[in-house]
Protein backbone atom coordinates (compact mmCIF):
# COMPACT_ATOMS: atom_id res chain seq x y z
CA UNK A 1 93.12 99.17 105.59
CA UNK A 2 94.17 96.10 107.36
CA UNK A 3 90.20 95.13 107.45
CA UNK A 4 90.32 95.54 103.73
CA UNK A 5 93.06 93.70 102.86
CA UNK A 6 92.20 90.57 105.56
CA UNK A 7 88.09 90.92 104.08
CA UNK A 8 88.98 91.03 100.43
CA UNK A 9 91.99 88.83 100.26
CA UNK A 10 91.15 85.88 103.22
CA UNK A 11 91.54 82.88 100.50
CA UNK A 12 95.28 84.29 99.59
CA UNK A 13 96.58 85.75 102.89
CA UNK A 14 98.05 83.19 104.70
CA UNK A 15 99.92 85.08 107.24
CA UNK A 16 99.49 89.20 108.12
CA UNK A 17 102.23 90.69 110.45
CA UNK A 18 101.64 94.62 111.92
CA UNK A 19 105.10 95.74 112.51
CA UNK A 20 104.77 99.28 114.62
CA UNK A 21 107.20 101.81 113.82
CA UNK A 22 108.13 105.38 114.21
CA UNK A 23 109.46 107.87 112.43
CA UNK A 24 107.13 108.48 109.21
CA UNK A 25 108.25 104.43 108.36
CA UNK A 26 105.15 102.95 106.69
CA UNK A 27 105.89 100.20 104.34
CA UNK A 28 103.91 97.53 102.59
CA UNK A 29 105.80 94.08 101.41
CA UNK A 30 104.16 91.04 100.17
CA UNK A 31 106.36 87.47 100.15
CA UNK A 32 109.64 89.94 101.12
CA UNK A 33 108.81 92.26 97.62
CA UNK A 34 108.44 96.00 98.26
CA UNK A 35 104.91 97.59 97.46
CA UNK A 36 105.18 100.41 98.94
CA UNK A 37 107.59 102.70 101.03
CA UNK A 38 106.51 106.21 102.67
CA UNK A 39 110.36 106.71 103.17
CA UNK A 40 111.12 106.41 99.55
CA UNK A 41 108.43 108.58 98.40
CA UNK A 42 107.90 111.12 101.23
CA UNK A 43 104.05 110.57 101.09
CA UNK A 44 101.75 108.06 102.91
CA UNK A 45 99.77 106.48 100.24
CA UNK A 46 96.15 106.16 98.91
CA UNK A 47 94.51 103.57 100.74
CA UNK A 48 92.44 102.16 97.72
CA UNK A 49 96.07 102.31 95.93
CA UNK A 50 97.73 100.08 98.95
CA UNK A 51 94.85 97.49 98.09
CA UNK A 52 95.37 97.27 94.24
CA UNK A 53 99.24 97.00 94.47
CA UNK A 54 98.50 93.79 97.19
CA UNK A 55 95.87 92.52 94.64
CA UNK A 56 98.12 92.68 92.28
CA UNK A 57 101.25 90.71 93.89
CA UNK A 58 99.05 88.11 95.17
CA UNK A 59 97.68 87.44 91.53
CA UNK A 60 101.16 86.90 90.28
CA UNK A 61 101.76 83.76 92.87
């Protein structure tokens, strides 16, 4: 995913930061907004899905 995002987003992403975690924790945020959160929903997400939702905060800057 992170190959995905870097690839198809280079032009907008101006900084990327892997935070590892335990614990089921997997959560997306883009400029401090909430995209996604496995400990909210209980369910790791679609990886196409991740990509969309980053698309689609990036478009609103």
């Amino acid at each position: 995913m992170t190959d995905k995002l870097l690839t198809g987003f280079k032009q907008k992403i101006k900084n990327f930061t892997l935070v590892p975690a335990g614990g089921g924790c997997f959560e997306v945020t883009v400029n401090d907004e909430l995209i996604y959160s496995k400990l909210q929903t209980g369910v790791f997400p679609d990886e196409q899905a991740i990509i969309e939702a980053v698309g689609k905060r990036l478009k609103k800057k």
